[in-house]
Protein backbone atom coordinates (compact mmCIF):
# COMPACT_ATOMS: atom_id res chain seq x y z
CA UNK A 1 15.75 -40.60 -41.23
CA UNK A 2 11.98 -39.78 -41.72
CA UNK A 3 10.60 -41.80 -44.81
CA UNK A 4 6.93 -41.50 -46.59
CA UNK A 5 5.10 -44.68 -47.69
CA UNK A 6 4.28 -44.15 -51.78
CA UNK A 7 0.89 -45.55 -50.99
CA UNK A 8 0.44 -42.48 -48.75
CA UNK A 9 0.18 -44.62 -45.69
CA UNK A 10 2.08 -43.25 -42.43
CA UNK A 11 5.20 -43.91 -41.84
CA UNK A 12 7.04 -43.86 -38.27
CA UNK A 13 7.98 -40.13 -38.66
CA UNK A 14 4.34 -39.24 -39.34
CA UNK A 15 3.07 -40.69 -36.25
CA UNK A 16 5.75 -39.07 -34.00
CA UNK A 17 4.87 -35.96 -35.51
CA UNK A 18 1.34 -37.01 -34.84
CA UNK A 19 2.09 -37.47 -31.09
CA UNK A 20 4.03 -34.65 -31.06
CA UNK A 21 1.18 -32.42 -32.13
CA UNK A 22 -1.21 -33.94 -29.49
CA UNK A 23 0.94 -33.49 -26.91
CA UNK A 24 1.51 -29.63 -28.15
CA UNK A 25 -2.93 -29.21 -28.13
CA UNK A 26 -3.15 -30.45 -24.63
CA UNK A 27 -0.45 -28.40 -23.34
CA UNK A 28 -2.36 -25.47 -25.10
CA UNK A 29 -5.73 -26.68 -23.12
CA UNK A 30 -3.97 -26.98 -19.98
CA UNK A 31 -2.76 -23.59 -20.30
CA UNK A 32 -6.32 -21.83 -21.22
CA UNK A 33 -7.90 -23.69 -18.38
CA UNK A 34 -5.27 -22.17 -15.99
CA UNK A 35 -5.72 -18.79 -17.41
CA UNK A 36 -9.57 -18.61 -16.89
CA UNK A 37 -9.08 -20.48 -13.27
CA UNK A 38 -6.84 -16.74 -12.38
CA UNK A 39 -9.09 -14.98 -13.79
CA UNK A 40 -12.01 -16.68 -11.75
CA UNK A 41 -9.96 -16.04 -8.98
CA UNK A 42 -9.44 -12.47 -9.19
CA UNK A 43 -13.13 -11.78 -9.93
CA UNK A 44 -13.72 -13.36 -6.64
CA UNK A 45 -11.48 -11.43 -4.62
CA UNK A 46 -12.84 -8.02 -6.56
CA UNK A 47 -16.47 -8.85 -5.65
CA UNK A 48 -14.85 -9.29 -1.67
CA UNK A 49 -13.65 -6.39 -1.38
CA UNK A 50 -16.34 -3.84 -2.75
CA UNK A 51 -13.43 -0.34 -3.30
CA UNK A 52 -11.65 -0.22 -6.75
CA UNK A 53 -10.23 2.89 -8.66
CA UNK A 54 -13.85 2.75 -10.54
CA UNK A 55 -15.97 4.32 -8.11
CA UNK A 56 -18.71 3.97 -9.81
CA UNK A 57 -18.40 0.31 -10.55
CA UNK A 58 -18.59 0.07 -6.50
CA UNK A 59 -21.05 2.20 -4.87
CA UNK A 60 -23.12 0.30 -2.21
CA UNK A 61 -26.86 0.82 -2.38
CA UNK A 62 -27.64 3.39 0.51
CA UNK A 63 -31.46 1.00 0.53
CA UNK A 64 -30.51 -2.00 3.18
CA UNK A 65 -33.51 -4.43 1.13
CA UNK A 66 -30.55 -4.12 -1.76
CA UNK A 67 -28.26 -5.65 0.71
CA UNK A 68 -28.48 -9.38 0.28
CA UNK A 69 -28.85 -10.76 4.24
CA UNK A 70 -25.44 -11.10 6.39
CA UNK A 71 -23.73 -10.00 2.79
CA UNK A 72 -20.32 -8.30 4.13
CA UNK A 73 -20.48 -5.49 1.87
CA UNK A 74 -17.47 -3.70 2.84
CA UNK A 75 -13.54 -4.33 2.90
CA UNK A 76 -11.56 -6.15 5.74
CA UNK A 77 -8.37 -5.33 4.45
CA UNK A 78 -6.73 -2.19 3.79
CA UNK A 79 -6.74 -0.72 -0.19
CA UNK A 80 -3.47 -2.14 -1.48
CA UNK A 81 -5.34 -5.44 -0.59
CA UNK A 82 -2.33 -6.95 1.57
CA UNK A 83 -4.40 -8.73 4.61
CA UNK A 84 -1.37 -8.14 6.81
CA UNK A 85 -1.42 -4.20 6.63
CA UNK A 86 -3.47 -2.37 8.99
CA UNK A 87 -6.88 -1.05 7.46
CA UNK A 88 -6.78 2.61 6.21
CA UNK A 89 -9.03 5.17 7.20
CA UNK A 90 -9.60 8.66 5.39
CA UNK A 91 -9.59 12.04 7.34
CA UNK A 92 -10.75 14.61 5.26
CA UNK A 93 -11.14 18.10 5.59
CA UNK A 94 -13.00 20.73 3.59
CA UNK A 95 -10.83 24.44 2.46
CA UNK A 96 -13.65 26.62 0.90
CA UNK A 97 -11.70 29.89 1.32
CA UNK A 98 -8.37 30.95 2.34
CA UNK A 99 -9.25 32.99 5.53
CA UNK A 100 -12.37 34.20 7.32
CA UNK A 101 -13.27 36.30 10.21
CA UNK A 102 -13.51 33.65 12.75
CA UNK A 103 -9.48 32.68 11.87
CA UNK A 104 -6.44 34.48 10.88
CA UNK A 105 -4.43 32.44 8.08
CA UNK A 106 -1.11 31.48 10.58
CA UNK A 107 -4.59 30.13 13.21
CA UNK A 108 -5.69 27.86 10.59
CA UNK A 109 -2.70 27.12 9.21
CA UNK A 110 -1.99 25.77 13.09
CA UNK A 111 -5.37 24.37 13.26
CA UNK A 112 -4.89 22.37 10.32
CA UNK A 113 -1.23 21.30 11.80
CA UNK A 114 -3.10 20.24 15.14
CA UNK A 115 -5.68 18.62 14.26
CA UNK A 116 -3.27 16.46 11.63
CA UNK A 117 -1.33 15.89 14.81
CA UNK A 118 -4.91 14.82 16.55
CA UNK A 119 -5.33 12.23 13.73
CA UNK A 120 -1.55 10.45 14.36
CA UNK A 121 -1.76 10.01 18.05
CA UNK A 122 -4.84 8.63 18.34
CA UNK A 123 -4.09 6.07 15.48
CA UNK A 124 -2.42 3.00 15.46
CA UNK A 125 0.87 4.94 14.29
CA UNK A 126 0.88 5.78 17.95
CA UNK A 127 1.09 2.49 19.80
CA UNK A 128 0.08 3.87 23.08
CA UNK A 129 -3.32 4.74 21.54
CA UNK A 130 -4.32 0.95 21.29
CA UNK A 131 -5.87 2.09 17.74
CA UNK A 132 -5.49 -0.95 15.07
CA UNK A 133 -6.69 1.86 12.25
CA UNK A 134 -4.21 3.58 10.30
CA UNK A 135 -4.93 6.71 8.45
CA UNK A 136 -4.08 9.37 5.12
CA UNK A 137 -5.25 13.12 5.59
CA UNK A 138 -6.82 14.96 2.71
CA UNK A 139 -8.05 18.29 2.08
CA UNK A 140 -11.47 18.93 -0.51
CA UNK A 141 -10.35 22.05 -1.54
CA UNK A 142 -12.60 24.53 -3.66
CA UNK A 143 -10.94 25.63 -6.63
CA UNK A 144 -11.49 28.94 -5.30
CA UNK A 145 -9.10 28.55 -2.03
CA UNK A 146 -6.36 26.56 -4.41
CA UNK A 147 -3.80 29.32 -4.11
CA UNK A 148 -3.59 28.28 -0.45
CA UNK A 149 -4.14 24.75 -0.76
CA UNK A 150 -0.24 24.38 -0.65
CA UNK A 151 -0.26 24.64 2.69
CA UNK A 152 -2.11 22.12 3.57
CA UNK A 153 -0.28 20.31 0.74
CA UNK A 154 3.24 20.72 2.71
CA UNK A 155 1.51 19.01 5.90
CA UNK A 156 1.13 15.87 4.30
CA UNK A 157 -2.79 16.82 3.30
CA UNK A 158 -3.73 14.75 -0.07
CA UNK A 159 -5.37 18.08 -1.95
CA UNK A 160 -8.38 17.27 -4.35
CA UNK A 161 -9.19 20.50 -5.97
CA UNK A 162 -12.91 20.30 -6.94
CA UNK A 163 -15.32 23.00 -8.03
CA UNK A 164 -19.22 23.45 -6.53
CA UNK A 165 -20.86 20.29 -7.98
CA UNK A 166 -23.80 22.02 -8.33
CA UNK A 167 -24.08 25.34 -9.67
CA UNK A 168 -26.35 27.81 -8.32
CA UNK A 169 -28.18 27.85 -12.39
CA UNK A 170 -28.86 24.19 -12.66
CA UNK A 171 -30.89 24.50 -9.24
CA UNK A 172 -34.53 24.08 -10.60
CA UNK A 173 -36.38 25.67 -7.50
CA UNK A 174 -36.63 29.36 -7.61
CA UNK A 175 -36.47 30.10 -3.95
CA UNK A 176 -33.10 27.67 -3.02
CA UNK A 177 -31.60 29.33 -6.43
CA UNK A 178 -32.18 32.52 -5.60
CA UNK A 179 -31.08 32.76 -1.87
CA UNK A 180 -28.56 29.72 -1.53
CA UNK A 181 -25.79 31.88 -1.64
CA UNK A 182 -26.73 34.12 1.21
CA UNK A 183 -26.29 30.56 3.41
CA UNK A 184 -23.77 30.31 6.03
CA UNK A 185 -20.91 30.22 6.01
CA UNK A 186 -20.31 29.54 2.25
CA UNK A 187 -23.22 28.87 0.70
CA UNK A 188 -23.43 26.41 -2.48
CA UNK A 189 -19.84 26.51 -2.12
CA UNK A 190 -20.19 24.01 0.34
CA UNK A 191 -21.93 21.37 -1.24
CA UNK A 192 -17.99 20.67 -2.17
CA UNK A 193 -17.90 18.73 1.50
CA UNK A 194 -19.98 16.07 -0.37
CA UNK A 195 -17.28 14.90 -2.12
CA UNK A 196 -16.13 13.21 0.96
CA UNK A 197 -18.26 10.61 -0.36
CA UNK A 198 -16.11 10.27 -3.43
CA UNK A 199 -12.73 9.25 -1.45
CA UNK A 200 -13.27 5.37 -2.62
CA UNK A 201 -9.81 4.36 -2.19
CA UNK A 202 -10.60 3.82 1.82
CA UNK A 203 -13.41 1.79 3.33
CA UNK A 204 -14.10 4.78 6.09
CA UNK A 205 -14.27 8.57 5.64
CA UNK A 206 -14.56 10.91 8.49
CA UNK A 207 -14.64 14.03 7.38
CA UNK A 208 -14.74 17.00 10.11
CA UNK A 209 -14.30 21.26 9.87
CA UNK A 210 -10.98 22.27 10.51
CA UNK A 211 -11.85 23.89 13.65
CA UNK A 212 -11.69 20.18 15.27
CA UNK A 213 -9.67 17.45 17.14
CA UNK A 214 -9.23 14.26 17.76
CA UNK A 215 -8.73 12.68 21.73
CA UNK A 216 -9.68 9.73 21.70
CA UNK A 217 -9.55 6.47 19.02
CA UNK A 218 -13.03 5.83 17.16
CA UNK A 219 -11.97 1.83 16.82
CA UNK A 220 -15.74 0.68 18.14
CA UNK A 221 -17.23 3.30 15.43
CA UNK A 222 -14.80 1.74 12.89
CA UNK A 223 -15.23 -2.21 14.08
CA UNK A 224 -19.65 -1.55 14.09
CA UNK A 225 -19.32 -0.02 10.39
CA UNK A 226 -16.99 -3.06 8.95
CA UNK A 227 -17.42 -6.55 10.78
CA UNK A 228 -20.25 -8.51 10.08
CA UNK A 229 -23.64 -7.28 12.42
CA UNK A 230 -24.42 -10.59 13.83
CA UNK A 231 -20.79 -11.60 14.37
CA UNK A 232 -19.82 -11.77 17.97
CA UNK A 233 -17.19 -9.01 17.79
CA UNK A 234 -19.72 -7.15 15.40
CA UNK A 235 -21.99 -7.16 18.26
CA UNK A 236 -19.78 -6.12 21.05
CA UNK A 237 -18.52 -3.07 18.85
CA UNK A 238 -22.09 -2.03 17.89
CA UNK A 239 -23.04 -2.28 22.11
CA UNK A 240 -19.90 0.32 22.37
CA UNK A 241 -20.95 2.91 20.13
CA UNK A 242 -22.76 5.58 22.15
CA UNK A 243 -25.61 6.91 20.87
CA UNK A 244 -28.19 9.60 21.17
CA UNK A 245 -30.44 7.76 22.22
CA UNK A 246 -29.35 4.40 23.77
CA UNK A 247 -32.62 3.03 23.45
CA UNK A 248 -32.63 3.05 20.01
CA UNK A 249 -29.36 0.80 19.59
CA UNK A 250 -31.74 -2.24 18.69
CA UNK A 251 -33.03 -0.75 15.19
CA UNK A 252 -29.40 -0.14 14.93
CA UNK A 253 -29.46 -0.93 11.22
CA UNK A 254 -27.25 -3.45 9.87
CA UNK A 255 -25.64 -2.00 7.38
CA UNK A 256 -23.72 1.62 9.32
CA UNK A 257 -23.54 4.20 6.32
CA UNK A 258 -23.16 7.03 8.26
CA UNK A 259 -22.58 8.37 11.94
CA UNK A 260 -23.65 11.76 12.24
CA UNK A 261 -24.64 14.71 15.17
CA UNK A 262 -27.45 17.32 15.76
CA UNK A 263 -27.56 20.83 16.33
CA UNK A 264 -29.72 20.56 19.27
CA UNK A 265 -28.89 23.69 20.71
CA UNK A 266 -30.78 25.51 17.54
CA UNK A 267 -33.81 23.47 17.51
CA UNK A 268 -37.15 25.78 17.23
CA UNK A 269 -39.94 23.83 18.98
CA UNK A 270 -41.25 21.38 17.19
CA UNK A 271 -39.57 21.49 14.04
CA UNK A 272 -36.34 18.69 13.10
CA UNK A 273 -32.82 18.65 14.28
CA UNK A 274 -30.46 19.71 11.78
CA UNK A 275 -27.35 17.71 11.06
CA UNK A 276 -23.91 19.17 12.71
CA UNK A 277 -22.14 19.58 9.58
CA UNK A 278 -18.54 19.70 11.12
CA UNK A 279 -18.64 16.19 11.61
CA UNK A 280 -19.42 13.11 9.90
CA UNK A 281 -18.15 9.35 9.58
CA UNK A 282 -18.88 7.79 6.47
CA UNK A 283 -18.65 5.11 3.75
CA UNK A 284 -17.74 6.05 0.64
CA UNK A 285 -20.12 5.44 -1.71
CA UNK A 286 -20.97 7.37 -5.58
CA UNK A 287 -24.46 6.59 -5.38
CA UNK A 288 -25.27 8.50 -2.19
CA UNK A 289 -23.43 11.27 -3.77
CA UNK A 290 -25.45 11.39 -7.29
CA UNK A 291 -28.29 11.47 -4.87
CA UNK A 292 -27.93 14.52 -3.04
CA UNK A 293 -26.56 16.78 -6.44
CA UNK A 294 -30.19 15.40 -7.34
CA UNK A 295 -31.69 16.57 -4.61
CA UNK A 296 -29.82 19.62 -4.69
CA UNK A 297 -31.13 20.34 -8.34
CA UNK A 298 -34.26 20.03 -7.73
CA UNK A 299 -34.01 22.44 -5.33
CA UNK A 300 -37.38 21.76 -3.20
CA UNK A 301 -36.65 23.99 -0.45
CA UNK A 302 -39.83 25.39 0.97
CA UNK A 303 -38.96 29.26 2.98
CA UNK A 304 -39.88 30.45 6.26
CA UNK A 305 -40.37 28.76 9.44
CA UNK A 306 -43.44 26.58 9.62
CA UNK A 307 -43.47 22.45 10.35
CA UNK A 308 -43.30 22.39 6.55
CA UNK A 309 -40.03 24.36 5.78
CA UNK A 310 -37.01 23.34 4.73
CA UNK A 311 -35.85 20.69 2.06
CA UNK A 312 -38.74 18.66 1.05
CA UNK A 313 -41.29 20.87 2.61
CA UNK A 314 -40.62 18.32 5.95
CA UNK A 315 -39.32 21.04 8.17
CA UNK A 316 -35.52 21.00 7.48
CA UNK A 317 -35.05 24.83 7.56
CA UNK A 318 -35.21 27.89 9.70
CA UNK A 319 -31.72 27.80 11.21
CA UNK A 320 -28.42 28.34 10.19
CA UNK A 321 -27.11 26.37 7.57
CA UNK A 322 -30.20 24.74 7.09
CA UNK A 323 -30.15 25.75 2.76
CA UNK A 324 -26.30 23.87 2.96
CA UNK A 325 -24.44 21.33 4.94
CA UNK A 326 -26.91 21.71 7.87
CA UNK A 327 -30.39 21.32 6.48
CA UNK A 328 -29.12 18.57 3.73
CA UNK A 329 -27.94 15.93 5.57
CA UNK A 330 -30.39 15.77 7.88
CA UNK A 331 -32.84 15.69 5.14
CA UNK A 332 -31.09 12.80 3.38
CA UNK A 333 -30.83 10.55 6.10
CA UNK A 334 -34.17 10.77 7.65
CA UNK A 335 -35.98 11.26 4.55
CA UNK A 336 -34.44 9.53 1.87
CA UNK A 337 -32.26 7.15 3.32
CA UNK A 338 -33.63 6.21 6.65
CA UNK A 339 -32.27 3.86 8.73
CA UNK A 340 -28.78 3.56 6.94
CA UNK A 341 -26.67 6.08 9.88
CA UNK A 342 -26.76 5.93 13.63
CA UNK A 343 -26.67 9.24 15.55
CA UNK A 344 -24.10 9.64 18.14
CA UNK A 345 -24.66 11.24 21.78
CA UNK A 346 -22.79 14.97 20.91
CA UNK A 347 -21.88 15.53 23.87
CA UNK A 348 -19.21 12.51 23.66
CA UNK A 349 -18.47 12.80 19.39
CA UNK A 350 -18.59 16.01 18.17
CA UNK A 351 -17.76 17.92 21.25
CA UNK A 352 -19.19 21.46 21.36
CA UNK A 353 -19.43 22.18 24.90
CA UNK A 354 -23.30 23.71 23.75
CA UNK A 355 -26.31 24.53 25.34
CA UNK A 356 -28.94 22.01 24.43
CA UNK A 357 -31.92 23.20 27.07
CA UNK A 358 -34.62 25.80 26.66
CA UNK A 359 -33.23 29.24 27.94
CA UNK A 360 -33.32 32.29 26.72
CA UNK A 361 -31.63 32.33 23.27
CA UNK A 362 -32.66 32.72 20.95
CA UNK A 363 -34.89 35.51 21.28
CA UNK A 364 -38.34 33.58 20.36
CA UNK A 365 -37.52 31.29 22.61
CA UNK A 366 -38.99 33.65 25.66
CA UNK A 367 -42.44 32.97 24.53
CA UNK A 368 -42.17 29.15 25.26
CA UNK A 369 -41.78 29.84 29.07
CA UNK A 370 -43.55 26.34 29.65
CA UNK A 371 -40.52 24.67 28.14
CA UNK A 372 -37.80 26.91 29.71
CA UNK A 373 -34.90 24.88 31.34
CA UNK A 374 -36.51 21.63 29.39
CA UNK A 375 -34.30 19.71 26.86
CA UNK A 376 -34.04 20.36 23.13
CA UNK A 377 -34.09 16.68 22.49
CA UNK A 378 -37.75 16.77 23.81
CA UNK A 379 -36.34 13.36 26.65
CA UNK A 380 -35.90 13.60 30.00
CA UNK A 381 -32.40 12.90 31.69
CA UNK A 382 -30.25 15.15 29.02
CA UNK A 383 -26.79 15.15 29.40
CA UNK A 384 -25.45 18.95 29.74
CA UNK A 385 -23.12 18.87 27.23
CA UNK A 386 -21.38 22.40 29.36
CA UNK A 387 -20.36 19.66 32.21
CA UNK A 388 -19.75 16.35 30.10
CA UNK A 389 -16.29 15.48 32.17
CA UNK A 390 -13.32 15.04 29.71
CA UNK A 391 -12.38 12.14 29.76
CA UNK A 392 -15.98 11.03 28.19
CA UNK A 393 -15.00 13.49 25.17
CA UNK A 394 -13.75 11.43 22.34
CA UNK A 395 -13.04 14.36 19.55
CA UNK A 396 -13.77 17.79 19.66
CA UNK A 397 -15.29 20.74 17.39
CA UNK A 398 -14.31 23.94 18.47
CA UNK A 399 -17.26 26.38 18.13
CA UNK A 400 -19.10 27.53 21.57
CA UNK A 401 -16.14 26.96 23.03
CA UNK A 402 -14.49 29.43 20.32
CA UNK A 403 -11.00 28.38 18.46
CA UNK A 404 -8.33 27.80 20.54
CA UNK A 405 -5.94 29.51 18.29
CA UNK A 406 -8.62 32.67 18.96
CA UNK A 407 -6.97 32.85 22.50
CA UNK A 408 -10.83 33.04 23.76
CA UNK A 409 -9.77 33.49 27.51
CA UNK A 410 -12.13 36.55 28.31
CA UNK A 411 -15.30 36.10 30.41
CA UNK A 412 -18.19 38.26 29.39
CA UNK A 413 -17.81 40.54 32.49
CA UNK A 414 -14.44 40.85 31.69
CA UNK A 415 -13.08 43.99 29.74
CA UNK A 416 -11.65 42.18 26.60
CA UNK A 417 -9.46 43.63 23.47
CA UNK A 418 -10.39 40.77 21.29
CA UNK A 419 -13.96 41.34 19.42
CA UNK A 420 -16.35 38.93 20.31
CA UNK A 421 -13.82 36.08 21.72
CA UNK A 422 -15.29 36.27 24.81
CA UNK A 423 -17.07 32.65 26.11
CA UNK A 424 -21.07 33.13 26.17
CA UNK A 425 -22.18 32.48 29.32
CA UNK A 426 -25.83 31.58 27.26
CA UNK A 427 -24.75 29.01 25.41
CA UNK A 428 -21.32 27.58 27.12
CA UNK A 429 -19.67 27.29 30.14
CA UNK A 430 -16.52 29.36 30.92
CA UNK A 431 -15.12 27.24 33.11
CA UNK A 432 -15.89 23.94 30.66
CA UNK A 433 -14.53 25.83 27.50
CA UNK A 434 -11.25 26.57 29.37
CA UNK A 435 -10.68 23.08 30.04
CA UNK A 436 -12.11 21.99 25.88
CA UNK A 437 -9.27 24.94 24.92
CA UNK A 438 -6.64 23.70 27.32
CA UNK A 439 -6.59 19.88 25.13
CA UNK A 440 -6.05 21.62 22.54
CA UNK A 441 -3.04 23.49 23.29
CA UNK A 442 -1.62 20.06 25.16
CA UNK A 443 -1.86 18.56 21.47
CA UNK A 444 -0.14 21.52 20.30
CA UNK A 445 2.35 21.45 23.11
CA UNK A 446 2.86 17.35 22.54
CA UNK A 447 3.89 17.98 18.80
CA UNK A 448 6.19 21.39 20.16
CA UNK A 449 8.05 18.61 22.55
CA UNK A 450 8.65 16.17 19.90
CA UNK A 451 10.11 18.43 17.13
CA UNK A 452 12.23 19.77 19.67
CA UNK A 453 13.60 16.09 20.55
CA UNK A 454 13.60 15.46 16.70
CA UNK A 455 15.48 18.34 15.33
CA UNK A 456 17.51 20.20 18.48
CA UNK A 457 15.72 23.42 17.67
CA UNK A 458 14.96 24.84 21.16
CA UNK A 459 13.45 28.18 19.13
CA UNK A 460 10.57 25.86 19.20
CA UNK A 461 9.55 26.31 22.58
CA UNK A 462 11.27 29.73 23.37
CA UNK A 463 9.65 31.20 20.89
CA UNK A 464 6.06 29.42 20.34
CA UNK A 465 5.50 29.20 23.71
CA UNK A 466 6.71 32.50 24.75
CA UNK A 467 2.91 34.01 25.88
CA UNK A 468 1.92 34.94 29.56
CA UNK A 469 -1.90 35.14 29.03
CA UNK A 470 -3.45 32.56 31.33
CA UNK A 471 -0.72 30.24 30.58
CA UNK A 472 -2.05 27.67 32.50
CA UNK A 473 -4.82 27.18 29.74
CA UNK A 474 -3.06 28.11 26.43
CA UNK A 475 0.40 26.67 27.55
CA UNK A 476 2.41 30.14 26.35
CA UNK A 477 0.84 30.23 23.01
CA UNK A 478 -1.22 33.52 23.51
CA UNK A 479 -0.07 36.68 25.03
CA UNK A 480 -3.09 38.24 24.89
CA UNK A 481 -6.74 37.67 24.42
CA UNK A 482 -8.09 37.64 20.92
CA UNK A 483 -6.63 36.69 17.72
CA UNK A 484 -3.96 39.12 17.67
CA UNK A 485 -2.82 37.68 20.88
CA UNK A 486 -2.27 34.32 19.44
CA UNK A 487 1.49 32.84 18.88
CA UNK A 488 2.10 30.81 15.88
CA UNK A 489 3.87 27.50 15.75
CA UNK A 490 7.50 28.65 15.77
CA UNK A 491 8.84 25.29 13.53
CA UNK A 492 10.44 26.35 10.79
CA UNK A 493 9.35 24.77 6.88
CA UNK A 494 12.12 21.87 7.59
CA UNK A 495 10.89 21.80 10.67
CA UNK A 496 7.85 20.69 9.62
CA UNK A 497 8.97 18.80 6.50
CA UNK A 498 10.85 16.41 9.08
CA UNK A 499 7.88 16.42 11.20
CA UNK A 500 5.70 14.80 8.28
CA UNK A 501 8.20 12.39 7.69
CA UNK A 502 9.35 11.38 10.82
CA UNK A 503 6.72 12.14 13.41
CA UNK A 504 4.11 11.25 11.15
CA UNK A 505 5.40 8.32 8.78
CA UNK A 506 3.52 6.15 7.12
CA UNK A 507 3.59 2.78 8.30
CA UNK A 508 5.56 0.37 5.80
């Protein structure tokens, strides 16, 4: 029984209470100091690994003096942040418009199917690959093409639906606002590829046209961009990664934002390469991207086709694309952002099978006879990208070449039914681009095989590969030249639907 002294004084029960108090306030202090110790903790592990669903919280400075020295700045790990999982990589494709002259819609619908395909068997989901990387797809489609975006949707595509983001009327300079539009193939309307940069849930983006392919894993591209330069394994990636111009792999910077290709084959004479905007292997990062809407609003585009045309007035322009997705780039990372990418050799990444010397196309080009038969890339030794061999070819962009799915099989002195899907002898080979379309329909042909195995349904094959025209190049898929010759993919929806969740399950 608890007593109280009458003096006030305190009695036994008081001083258990007492204790019993203390003991409660140090329990209470133990608790806080554990609390604030987790929440150390998890600061720490934020500040490792630099993606978070606040993109802008995360952006890494595109300037390498912001980039403390030997400062990892990007992930090891994959985005859930489980070490054990294989890291991640986007693959992103851009849908401006539903259909264009250069496709019909069941072509790209296959070309998006194939080139999805590309991505799985030459990732780590494909253990014969000897790829660690594993992948998502997504699709940056303009609001505009949404109606169609399904499509892509029912492939397993992650659709972002995003609008211009930048309006032809908040473009300050009068000449980019008032002739933008008239750009190939889209216009402004392209800018929307720039949200590739905006994909911050993945370390690596590489976002490519839909007229491409994958053959080959891009593992040394992937290794040079994450692991530490001066590491030994950073080093042996970065001596893998074939460049444009192997000489330059020492000022290889040490921070890899960007791998990117030229259009050497529309170079003027001494005026600047313009990026190849089907390709490009990026990190995310939101402060690149509030850089070129800048750019793009100020609109400093200087006409015509002097050394001092072209964004900036620094001889960006002159050749197709060069107002969009072909000028820009190019712009950005010489200009702006030097030394942050590394230019790959395109004959190897970026495979257009093009014509990169001095002949006769384009037309002005007949008054530089001095230079006829020399290379665009003003060095000596060029590789012919018409003659690269194939197995050098790690992906490929089908445009010289022509799109597989195009059933291009017609030589120029041929007499051909399709318009203009003959191969020109100017600026490709014919017997190059019939090997370049031949991969492609093996890819198709590889996917054909397994849904068959999967599902039973021989209609597959007897069906989609029922074409006689030159079947030893397009594998029974075209039955005559031209896009009208072309045979679809004859998998039905739950066909597919298994095929997305069988052939091309996400790793657990």
């Amino acid at each position: 029984m608890v007593t109280f002294n009458r003096r006030g004084g305190s009695s036994s029960g008081e001083r258990q209470l007492f204790s019993i108090q203390k003991i409660f306030i140090v329990f209470s202090v133990i608790l806080v100091s554990l609390f604030l110790c987790a929440l150390r903790l998890r600061s720490s592990l934020a500040e490792q690994y630099s993606v978070s669903s606040n993109p802008k919280d995360n952006s890494v400075s595109s300037n390498p003096k912001d980039i403390p020295k030997n400062k990892i700045v990007t992930p090891t790990r994959n985005s859930s942040g489980d070490s054990d999982k294989p890291i991640q990589v986007a693959y992103a494709i851009s849908l401006i418009k539903c259909s264009d002259k250069q496709s019909s819609t069941s072509g790209l619908i296959d070309a998006a199917t194939v080139l999805r395909h590309s991505v799985h068997q030459t990732s780590m989901r494909n253990p014969s690959s000897g790829s660690k990387y594993d992948y998502k797809m997504y699709a940056i489609v303009h609001k505009k093409a949404e109606s169609c975006s399904h499509l892509l949707g029912d492939l397993g595509y992650h659709i972002i639906v995003k609008d211009s983001p930048v309006q032809t009327s908040e473009i300050r300079g009068d000449y980019l606002r008032k002739h933008v539009h008239k750009e190939w193939c889209c216009g402004a309307d392209e800018f929307v590829k720039l949200f590739a940069y905006t994909i911050h849930d993945h370390p690596i983006v590489v976002h490519t046209d839909i007229d491409f392919m994958y053959v080959k894993p891009m593992d040394d591209l992937f290794d040079a961009m994450l692991l530490p330069h001066d590491s030994d394994e950073g080093k042996a990636a970065r001596d893998k990664v074939e460049m444009e111009y192997p000489d330059k792999k020492q000022s290889m910077p040490e921070d890899i934002q960007a791998y990117l290709t030229r259009d050497y084959h529309q170079v003027i004479p001494g005026r600047k390469a313009a990026f190849q905007a089907g390709f490009i292997v990026l990190k995310p990062n939101q402060k690149v991207f509030d850089e070129y809407l800048e750019i793009i609003r100020e609109g400093n585009y200087v006409e015509g086709f002097s050394r001092e045309n072209g964004w900036g007035g620094k001889g960006y322009g002159g050749v197709v694309g060069s107002m969009a997705m072909q000028g820009l780039p190019a712009y950005y990372y010489d200009e702006v952002a030097p030394n942050t990418s590394v230019e790959l050799n395109g004959c190897r990444y970026n495979h257009m099978g093009a014509n990169i010397f001095y002949d006769n196309v384009p037309n002005f080009i007949r008054k530089y006879k001095d230079l006829h038969g020399k290379c665009r890339r003003n060095v000596e030794g060029c590789e012919d990208c018409r003659k690269t061999d194939m197995s050098l070819i790690k992906n490929i962009h089908f445009t010289n070449c022509r799109k597989p799915w195009n059933c291009a099989g017609c030589k120029e002195d041929e007499q051909c039914t399709g318009k203009n899907d003959h191969i020109d002898p100017r600026t490709a080979d014919y017997d190059h681009c019939m090997q370049v379309a031949k991969t492609w329909h093996e890819m198709r042909n590889d996917l054909e095989q397994q849904i068959v195995a999967l599902t039973g349904n021989d209609k597959v094959l007897s069906e989609g590969q029922k074409g006689s025209y030159k079947k030893d190049v397009f594998m029974g898929h075209c039955d005559a030249d031209g896009q009208s010759g072309y045979v679809p993919i004859a998998a039905s929806k739950e066909n597919m639907a298994v095929t997305v969740t069988k052939i091309w399950k996400e790793t657990k």
